[in-house]
Protein backbone atom coordinates (compact mmCIF):
# COMPACT_ATOMS: atom_id res chain seq x y z
CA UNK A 1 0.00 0.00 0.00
CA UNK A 2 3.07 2.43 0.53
CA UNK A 3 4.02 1.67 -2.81
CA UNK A 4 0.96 2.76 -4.06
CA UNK A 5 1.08 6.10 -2.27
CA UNK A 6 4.30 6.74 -3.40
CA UNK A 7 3.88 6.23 -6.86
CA UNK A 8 0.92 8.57 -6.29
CA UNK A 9 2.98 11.31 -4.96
CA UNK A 10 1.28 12.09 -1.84
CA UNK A 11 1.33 15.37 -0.58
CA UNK A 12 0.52 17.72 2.18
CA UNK A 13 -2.25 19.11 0.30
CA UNK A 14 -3.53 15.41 0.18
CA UNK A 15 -2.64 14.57 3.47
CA UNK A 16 -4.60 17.07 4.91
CA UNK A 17 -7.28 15.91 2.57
CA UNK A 18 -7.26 12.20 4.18
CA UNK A 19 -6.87 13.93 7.76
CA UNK A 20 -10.60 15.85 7.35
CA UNK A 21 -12.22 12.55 5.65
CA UNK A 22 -11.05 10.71 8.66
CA UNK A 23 -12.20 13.17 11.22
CA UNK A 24 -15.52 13.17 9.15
CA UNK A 25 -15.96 9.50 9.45
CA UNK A 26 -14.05 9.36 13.27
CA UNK A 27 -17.82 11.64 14.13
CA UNK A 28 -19.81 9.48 11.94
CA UNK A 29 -19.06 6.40 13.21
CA UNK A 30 -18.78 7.76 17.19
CA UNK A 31 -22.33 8.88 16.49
CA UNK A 32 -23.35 5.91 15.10
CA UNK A 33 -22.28 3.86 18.46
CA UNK A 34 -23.59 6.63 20.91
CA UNK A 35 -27.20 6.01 18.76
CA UNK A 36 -26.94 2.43 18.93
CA UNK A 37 -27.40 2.75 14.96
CA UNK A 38 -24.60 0.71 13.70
CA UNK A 39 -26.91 -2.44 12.95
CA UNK A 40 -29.35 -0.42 10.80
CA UNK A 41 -26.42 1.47 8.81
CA UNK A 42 -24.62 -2.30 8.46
CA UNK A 43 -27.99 -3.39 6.62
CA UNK A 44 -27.76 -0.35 4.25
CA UNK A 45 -24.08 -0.95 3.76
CA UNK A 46 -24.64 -4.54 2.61
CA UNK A 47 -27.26 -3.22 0.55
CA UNK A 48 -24.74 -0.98 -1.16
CA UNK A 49 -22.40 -4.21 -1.19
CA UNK A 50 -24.87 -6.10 -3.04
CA UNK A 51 -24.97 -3.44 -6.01
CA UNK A 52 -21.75 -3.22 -5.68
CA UNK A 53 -21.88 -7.07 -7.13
CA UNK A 54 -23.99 -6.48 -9.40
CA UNK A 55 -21.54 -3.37 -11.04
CA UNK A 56 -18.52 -5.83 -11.01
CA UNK A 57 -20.32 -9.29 -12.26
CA UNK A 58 -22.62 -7.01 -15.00
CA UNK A 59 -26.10 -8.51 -13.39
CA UNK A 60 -28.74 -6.57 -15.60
CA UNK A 61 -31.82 -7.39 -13.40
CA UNK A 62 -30.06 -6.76 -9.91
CA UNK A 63 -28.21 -3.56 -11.11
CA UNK A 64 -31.57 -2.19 -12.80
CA UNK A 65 -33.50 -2.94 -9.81
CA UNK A 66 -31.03 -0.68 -7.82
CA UNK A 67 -30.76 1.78 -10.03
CA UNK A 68 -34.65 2.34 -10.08
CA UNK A 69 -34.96 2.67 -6.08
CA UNK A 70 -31.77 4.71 -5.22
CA UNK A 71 -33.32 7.90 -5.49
CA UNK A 72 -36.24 6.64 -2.72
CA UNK A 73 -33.58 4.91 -1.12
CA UNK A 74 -31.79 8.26 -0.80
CA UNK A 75 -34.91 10.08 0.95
CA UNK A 76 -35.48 6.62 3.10
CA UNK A 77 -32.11 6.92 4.68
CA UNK A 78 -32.59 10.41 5.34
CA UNK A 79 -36.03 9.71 6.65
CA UNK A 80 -34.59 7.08 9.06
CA UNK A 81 -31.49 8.78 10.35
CA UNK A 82 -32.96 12.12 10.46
CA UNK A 83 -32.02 12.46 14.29
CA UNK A 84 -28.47 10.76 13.56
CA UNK A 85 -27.88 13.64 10.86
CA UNK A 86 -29.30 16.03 13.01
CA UNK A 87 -26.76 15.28 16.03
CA UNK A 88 -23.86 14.61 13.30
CA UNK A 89 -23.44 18.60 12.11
CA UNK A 90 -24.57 19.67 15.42
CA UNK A 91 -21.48 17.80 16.48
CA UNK A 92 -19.16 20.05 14.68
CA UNK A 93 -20.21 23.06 16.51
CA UNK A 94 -19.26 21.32 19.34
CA UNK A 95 -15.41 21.44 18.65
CA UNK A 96 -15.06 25.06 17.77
CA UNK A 97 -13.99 27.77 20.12
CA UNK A 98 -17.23 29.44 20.55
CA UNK A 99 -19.41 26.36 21.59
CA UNK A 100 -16.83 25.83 24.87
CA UNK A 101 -19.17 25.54 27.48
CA UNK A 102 -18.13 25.61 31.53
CA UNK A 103 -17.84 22.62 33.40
CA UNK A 104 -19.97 22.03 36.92
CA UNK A 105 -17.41 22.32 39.83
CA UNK A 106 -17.43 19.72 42.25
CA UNK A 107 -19.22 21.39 44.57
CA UNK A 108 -22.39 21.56 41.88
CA UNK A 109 -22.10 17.48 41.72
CA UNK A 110 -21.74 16.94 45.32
CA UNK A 111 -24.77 19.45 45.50
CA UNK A 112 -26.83 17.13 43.18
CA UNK A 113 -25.99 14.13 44.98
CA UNK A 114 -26.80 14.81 48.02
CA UNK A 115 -30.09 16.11 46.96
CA UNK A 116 -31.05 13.08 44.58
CA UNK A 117 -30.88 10.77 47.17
CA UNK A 118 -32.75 13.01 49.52
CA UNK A 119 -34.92 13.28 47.34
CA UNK A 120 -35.36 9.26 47.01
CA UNK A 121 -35.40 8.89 50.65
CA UNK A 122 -38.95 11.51 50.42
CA UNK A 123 -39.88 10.01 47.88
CA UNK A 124 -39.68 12.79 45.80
CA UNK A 125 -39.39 12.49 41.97
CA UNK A 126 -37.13 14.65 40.38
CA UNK A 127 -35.39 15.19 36.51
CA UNK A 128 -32.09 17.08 36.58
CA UNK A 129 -30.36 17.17 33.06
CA UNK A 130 -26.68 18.38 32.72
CA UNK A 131 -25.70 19.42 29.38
CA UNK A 132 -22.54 17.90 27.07
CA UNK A 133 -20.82 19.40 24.35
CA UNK A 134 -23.89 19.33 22.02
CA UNK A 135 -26.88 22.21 22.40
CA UNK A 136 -30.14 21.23 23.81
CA UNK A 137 -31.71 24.23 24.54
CA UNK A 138 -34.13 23.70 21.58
CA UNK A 139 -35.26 20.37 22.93
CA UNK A 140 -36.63 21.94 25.83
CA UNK A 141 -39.98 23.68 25.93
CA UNK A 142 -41.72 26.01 28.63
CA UNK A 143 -39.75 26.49 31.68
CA UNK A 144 -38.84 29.45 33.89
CA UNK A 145 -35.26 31.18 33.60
CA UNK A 146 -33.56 31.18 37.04
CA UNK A 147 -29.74 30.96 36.40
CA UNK A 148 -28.91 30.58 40.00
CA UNK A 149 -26.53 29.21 41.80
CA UNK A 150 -26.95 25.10 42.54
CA UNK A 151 -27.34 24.35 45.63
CA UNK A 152 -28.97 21.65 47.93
CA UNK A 153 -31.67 23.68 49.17
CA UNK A 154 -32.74 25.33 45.69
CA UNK A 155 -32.97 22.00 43.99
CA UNK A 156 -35.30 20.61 47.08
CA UNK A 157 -37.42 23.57 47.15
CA UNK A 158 -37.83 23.58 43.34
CA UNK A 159 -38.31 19.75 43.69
CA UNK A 160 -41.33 20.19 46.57
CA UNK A 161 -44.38 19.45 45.60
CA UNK A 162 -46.03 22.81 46.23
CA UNK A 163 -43.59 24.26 43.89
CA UNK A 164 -45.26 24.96 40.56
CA UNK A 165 -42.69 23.69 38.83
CA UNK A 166 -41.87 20.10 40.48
CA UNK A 167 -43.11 18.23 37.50
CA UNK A 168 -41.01 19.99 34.80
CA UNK A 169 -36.87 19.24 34.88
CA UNK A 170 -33.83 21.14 36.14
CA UNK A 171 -31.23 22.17 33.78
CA UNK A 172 -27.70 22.63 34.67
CA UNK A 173 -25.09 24.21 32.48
CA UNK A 174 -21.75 24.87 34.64
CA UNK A 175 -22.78 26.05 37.81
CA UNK A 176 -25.39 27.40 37.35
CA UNK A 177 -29.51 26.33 37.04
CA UNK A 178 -29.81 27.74 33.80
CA UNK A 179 -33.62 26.86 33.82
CA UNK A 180 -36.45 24.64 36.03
CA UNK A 181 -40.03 23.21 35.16
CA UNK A 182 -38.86 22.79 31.63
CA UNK A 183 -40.65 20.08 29.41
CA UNK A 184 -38.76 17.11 27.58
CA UNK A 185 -39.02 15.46 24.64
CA UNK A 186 -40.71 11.97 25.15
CA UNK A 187 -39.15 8.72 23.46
CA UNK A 188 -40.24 7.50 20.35
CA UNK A 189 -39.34 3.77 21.54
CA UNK A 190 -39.76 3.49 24.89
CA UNK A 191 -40.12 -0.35 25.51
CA UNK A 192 -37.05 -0.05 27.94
CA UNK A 193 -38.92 2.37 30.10
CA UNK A 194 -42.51 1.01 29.91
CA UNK A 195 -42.75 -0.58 33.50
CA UNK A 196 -41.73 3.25 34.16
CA UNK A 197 -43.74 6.42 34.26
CA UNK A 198 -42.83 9.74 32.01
CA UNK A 199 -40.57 11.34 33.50
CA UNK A 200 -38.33 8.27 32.77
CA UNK A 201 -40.00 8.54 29.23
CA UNK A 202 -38.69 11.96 28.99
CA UNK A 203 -35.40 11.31 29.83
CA UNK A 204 -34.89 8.72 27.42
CA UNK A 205 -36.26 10.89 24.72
CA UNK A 206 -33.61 13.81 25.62
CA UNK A 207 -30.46 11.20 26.10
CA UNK A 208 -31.61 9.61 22.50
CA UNK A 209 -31.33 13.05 20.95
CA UNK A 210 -28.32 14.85 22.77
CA UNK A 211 -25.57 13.76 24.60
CA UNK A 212 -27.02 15.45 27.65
CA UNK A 213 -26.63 13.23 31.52
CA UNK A 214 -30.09 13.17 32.41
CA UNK A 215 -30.62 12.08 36.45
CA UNK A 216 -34.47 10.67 37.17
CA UNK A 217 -35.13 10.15 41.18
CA UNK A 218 -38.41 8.19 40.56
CA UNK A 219 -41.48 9.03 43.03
CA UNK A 220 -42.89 6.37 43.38
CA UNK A 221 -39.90 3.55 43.91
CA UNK A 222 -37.57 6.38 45.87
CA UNK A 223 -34.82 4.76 42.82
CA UNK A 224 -32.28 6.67 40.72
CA UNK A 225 -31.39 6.43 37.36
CA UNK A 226 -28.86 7.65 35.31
CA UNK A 227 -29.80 8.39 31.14
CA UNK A 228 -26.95 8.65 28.45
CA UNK A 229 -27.20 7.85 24.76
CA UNK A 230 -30.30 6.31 24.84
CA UNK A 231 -29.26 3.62 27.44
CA UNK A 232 -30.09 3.86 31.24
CA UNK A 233 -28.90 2.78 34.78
CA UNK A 234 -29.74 2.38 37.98
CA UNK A 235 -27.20 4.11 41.14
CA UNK A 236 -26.92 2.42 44.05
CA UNK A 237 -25.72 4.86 46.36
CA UNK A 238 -24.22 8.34 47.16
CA UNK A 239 -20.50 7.95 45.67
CA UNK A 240 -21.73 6.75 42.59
CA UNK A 241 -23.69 8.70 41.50
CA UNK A 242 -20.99 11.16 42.00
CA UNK A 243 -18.70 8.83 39.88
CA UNK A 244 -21.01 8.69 37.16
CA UNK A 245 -20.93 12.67 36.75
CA UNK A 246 -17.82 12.96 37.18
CA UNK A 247 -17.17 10.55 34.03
CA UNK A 248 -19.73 12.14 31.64
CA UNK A 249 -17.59 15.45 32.80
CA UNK A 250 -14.69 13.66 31.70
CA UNK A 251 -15.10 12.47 28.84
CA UNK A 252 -17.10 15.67 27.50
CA UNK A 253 -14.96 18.41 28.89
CA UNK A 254 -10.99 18.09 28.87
CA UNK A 255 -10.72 20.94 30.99
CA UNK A 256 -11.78 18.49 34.06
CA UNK A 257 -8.43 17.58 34.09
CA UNK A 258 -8.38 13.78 34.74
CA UNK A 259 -8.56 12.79 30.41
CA UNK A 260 -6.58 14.46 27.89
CA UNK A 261 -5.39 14.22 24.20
CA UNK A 262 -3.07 10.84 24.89
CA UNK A 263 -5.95 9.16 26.20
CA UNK A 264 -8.88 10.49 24.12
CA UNK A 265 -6.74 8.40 21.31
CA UNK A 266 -5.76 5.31 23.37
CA UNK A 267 -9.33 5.09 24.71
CA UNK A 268 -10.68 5.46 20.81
CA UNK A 269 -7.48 3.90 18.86
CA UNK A 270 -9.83 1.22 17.05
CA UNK A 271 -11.88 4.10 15.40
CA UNK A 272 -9.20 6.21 14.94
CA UNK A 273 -7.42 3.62 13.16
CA UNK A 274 -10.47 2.35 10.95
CA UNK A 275 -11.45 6.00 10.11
CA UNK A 276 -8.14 6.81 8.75
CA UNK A 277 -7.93 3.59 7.05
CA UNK A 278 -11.20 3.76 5.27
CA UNK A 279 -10.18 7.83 4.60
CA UNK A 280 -7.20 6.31 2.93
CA UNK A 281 -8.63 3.88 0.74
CA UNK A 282 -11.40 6.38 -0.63
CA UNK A 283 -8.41 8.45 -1.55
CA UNK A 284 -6.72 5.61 -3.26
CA UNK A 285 -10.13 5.01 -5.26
CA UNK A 286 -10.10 8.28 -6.11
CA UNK A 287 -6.18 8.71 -7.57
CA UNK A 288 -7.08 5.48 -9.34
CA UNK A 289 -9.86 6.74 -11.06
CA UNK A 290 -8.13 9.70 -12.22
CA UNK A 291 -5.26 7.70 -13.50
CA UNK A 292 -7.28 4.71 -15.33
CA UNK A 293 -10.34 6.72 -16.34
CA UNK A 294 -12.98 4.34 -14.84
């Protein structure tokens, strides 16, 4: 393969050509797993694989079949990772300057902890959503602006049930509570959380979308769950919960200080390696067009 390159000439310009493909497809395929989508895009791929076949062995039938559906095929892939694309380019405001968001301190988790399991123990139920790298302001509706400081008492006051706006969730962006009583956005599948009631609904439906930390104290079984990418847990006790936080903070925000660059690519070598590797072969296809005319 190094042959090949070199006979090709490869230069910076096309270095830093294969560089943005890979980052492209390094997003694409991190989205993928966060979306649990990978088995659905591995049936269109084989799809594409079988008309593939039917270029390279000249089947008429097969290759006129595909050729008459790829243009509905086109709008049913959209249609079917329309939330997927959605995430993917909001993704890419993520990295720039601009979107850097501030981290909760660790007085702001402790704060939460505490008060989720109080909250358990009163059998209180309770949604508090901290935010990642991606936006979700637009997924929330109604609400009341408070952007105050977090603190153990303001979350159980806001959490009482004579407050007006106990049934709504919290939302937490750094240290402060940017909002309260806001609405989510209910899951579309929600087989996972049927034995549950909505506000475990809700959270799904926000975790699916974003990749917000969404923490449910349920009313009525004084239980905890934690909501991430679609996929939920249950905490068992005080430290953690803590721990959980403290690894969505993490892995979302550098700055934390206990993940950086070294291990951002140890942790996520096998995608690095097979984005740059399929980055590099499109290239390839690409020079050997040019030079055979095919």
């Amino acid at each position: 393969m190094w042959g090949i390159i070199s006979d090709f000439n490869l230069s910076g310009r096309d270095i830093a050509d294969i560089i943005i493909i890979a980052f492209i497809i390094y997003l694409a395929i991190q989205l993928l797993r966060e979306t649990h989508s990978i088995p659905v895009f591995a049936g269109i791929l084989s799809i594409v694989a079988f008309y593939g076949v039917s270029l390279f062995f000249d089947l008429p039938m097969t290759h006129f079949v595909f050729k008459s559906i790829i243009g509905i095929f086109a709008i049913f892939i959209v249609v079917i990772f329309q939330r997927e694309l959605r995430r993917f380019f909001t993704s890419f405001g993520s990295f720039a300057p601009m979107r850097k968001k501030p981290f909760p301190s660790e007085a702001v988790v402790n704060a939460v902890s505490r008060s989720a399991f109080e909250m358990a123990r009163r059998k209180m139920g309770a949604i508090i959503v901290f935010s990642g790298r991606e936006p979700v302001e637009h997924y929330l509706e109604g609400g009341f602006i408070l952007n105050g400081a977090v603190s153990e008492p303001l979350i159980l006051s806001i959490f009482d049930e004579s407050s007006p706006g106990h049934d709504g969730a919290l939302f937490i962006e750094g240290n402060r509570i940017k909002k309260f009583a806001v609405h989510l956005p209910l899951a579309e599948q929600f087989n996972m959380v049927k034995e549950f009631g909505l506000r475990h609904r809700a959270a799904l439906g926000l975790s699916e979308r974003t990749d917000a930390l969404v923490v449910v104290i349920s009313q009525e079984r004084a239980a905890i769950h934690i909501f991430q990418n679609g996929e939920f847990s249950r905490v068992a006790n005080e430290n953690e919960l803590k721990e959980k936080i403290f690894g969505f903070l993490r892995e979302k925000f550098s700055s934390v200080g206990k993940i950086n660059l070294y291990q951002l690519i140890v942790k996520n070598a096998a995608v690095f390696i097979i984005s740059f590797a399929v980055a590099l072969l499109i290239w390839i296809f690409i020079k050997l067009r040019v030079i055979f005319n095919f």
